[in-house]
N, C-alpha and C. Protein backbone atom coordinates (compact mmCIF):
# COMPACT_ATOMS: atom_id res chain seq x y z
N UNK A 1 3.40 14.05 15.76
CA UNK A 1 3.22 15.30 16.44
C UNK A 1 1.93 15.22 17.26
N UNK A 2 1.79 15.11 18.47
CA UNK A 2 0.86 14.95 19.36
C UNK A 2 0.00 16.04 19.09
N UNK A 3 -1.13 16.03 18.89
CA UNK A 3 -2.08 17.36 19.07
C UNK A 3 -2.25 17.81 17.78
N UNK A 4 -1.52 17.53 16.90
CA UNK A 4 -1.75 17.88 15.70
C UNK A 4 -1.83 17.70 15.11
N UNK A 5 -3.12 18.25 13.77
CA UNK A 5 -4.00 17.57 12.86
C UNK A 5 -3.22 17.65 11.54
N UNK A 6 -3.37 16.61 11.25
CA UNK A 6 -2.67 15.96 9.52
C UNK A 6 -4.02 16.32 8.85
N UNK A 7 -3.58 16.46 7.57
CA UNK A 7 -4.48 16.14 6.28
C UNK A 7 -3.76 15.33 5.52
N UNK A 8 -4.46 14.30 4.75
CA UNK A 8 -4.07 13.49 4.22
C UNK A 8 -5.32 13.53 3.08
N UNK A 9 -4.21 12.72 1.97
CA UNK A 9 -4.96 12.46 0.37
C UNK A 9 -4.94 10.76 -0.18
N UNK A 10 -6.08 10.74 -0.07
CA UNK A 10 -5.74 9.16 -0.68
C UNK A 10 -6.30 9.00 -2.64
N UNK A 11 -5.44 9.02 -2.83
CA UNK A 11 -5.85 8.76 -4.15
C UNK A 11 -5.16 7.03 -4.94
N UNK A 12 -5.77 6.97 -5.65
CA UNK A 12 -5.78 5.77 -6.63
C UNK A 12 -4.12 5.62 -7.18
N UNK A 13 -3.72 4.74 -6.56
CA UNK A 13 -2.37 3.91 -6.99
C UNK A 13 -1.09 4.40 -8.69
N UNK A 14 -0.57 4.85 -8.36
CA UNK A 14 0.18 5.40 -9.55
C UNK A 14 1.37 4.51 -9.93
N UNK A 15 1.98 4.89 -11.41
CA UNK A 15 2.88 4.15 -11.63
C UNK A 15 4.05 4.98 -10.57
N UNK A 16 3.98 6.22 -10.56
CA UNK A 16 4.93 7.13 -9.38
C UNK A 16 5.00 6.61 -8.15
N UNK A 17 4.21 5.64 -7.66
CA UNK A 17 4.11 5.11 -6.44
C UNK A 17 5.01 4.16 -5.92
N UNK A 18 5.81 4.10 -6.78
CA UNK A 18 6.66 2.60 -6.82
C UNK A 18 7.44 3.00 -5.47
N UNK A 19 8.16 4.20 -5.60
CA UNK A 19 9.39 4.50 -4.35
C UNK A 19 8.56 4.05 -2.88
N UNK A 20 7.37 4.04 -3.03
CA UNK A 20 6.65 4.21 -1.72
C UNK A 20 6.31 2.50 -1.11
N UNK A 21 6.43 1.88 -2.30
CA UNK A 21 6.58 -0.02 -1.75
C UNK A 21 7.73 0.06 -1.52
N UNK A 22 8.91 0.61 -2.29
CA UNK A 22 10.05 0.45 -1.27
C UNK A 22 10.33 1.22 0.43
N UNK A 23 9.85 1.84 0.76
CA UNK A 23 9.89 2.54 1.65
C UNK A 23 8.83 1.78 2.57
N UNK A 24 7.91 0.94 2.55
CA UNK A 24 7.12 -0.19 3.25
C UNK A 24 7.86 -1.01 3.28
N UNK A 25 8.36 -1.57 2.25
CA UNK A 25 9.10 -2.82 2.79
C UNK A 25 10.28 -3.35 3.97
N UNK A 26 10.09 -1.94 4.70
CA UNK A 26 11.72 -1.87 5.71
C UNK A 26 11.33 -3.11 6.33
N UNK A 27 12.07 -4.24 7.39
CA UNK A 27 12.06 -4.96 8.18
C UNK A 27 10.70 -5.07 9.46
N UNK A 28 10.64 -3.40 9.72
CA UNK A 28 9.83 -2.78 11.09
C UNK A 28 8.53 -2.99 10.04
N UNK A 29 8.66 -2.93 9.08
CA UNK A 29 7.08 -3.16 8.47
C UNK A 29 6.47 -4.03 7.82
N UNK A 30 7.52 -5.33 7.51
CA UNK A 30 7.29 -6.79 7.03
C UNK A 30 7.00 -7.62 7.82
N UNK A 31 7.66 -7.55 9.31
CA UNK A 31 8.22 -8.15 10.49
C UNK A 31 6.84 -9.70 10.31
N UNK A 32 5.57 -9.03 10.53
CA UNK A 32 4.45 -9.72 10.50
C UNK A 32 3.52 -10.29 9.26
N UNK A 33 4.65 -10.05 8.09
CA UNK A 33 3.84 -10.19 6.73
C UNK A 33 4.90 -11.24 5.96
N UNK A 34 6.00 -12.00 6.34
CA UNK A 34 7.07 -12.94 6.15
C UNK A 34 7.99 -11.79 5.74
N UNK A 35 8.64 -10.76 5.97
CA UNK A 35 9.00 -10.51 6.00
C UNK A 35 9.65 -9.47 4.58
N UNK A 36 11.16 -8.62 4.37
CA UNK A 36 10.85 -7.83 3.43
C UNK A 36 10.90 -8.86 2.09
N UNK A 37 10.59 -8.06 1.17
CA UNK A 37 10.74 -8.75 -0.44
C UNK A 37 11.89 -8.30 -0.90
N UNK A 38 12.31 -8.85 -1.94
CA UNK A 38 13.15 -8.73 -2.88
C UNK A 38 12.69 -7.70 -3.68
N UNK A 39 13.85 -7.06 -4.68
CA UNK A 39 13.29 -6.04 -5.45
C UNK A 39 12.46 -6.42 -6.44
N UNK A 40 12.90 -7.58 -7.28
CA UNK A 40 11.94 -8.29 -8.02
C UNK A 40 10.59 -8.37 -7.52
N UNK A 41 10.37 -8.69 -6.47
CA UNK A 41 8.55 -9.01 -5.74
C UNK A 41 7.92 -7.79 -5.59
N UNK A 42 9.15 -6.66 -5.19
CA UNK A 42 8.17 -5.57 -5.15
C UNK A 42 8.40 -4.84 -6.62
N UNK A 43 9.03 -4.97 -7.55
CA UNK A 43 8.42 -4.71 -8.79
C UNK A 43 6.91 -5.21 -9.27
N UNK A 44 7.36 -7.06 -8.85
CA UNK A 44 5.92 -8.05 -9.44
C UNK A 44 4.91 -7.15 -8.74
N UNK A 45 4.94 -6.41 -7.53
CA UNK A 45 3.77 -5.87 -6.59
C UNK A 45 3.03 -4.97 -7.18
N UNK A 46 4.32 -3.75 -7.68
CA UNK A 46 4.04 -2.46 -8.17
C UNK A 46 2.88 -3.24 -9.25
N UNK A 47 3.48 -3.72 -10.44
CA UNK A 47 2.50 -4.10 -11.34
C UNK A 47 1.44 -4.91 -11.13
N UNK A 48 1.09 -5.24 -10.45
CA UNK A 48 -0.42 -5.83 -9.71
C UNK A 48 -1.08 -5.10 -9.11
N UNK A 49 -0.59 -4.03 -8.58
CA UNK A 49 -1.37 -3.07 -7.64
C UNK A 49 -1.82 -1.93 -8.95
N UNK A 50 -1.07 -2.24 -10.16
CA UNK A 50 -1.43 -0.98 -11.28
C UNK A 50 -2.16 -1.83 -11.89
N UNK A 51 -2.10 -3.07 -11.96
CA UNK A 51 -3.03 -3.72 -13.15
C UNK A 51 -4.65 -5.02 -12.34
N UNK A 52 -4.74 -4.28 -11.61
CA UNK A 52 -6.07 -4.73 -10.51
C UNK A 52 -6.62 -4.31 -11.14
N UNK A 53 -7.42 -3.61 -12.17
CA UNK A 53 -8.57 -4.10 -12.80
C UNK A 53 -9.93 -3.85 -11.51
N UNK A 54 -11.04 -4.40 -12.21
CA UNK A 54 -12.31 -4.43 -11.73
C UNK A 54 -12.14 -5.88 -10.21
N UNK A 55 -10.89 -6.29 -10.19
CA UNK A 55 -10.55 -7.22 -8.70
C UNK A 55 -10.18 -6.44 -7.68
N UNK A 56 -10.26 -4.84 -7.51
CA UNK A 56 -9.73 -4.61 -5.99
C UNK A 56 -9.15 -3.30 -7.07
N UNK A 57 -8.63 -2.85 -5.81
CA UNK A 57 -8.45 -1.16 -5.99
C UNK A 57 -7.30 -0.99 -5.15
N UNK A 58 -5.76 -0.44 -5.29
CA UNK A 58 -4.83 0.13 -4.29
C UNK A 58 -4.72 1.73 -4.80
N UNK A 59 -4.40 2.36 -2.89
CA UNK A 59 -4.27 3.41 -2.98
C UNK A 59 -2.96 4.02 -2.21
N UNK A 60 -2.62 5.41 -2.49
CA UNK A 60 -1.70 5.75 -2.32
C UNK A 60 -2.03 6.77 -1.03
N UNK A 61 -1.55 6.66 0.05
CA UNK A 61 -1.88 7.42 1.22
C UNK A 61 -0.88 8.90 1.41
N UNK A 62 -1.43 9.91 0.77
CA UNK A 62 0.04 11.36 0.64
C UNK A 62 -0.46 12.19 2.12
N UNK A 63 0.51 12.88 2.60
CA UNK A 63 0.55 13.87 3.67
C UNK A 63 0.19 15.22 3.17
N UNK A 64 -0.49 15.77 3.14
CA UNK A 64 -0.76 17.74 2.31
C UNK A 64 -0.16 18.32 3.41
N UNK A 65 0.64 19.83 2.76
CA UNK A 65 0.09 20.21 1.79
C UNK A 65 1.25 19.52 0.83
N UNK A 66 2.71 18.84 1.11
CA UNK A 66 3.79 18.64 0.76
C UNK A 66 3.83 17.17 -0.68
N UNK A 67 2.46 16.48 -0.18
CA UNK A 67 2.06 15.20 -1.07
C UNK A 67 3.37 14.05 -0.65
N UNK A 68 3.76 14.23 0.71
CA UNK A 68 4.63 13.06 1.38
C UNK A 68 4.02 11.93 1.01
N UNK A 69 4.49 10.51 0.33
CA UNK A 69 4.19 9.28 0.95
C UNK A 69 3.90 8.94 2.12
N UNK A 70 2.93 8.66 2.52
CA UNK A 70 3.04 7.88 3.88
C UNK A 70 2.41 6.62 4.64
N UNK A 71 1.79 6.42 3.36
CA UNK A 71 1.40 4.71 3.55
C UNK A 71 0.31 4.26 2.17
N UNK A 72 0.04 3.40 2.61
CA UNK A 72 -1.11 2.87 1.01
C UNK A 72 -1.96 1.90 1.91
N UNK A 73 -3.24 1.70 1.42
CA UNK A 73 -4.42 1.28 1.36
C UNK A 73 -5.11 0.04 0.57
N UNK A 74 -5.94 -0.40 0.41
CA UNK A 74 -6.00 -1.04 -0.67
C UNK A 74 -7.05 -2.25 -0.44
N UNK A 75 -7.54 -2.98 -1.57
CA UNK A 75 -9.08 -4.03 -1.07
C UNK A 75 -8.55 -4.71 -2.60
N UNK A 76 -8.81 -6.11 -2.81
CA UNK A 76 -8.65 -6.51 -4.16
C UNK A 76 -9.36 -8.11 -3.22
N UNK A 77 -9.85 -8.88 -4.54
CA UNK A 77 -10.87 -9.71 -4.60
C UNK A 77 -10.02 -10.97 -4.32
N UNK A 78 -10.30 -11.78 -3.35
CA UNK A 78 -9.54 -13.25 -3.32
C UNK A 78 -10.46 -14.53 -2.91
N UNK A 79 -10.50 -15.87 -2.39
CA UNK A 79 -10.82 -16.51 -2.49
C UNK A 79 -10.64 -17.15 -0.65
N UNK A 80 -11.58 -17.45 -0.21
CA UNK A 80 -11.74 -17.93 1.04
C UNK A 80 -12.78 -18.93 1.41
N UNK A 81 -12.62 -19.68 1.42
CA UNK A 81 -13.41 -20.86 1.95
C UNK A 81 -14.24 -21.31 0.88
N UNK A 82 -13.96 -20.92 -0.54
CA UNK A 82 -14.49 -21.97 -1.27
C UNK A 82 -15.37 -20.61 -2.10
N UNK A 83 -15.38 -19.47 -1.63
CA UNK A 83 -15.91 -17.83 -2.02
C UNK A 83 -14.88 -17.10 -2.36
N UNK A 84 -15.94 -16.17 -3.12
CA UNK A 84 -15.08 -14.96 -3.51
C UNK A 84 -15.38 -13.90 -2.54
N UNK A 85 -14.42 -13.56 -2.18
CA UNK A 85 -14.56 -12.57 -0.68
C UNK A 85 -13.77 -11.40 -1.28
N UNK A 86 -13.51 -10.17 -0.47
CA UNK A 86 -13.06 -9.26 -0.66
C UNK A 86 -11.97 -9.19 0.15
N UNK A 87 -10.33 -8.78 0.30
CA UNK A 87 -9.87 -8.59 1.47
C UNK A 87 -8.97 -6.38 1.08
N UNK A 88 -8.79 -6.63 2.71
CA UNK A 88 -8.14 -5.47 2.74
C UNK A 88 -6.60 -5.20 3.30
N UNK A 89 -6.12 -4.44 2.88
CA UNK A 89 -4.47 -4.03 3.77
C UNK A 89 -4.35 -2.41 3.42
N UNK A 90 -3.77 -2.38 4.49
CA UNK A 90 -2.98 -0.76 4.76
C UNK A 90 -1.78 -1.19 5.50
N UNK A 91 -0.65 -0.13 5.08
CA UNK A 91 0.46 0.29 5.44
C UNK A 91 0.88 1.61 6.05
N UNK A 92 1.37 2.12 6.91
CA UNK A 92 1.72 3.24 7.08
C UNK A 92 2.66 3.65 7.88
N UNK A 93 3.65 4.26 7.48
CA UNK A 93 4.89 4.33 7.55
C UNK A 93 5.18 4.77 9.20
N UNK A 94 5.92 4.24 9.69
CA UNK A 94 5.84 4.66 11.41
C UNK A 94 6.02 6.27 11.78
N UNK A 95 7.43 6.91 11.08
CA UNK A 95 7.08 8.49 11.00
C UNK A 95 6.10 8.80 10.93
């Protein structure tokens, strides 16, 4: 909606969140990430994104006042050039 202001809620990753990796994973939103997963991978996902720990943090991106899904967020700890680096991703749904 051109011109008009969203509010949005980002809060900390739920087990309720699951419907919302399926709803990322369409084709239009893998296209550049190898593409969609299987249901299995995005189960393995769900439970990594709940069990990150003190390695990184995912979040759940809601629309107010309705608490729509509409994308996720997220930073968790990985390994780059021989370091422990931090990385980041967001998703958000093209609607």
């Amino acid at each position: 909606m051109e011109g008009s202001n969203h509010i949005i809620q980002i809060k900390p990753w739920e087990d309720n969140d699951l419907d919302l990796l399926f709803l990322i994973n369409a084709p239009e939103m893998m296209q550049y990430l190898g593409g969609p997963e299987s249901k299995e991978q995005i189960l393995k996902r769900h439970k990594r994104y709940l069990e990150l720990g003190n390695r990184g943090r995912m979040f759940s991106i809601k629309l107010l006042p309705e608490l729509e899904p509409v994308g996720s967020v997220g930073y968790w700890q990985t390994t780059w050039n021989n370091e422990s680096v931090y990385e980041t991703g967001w998703s958000v749904l093209p609607s």
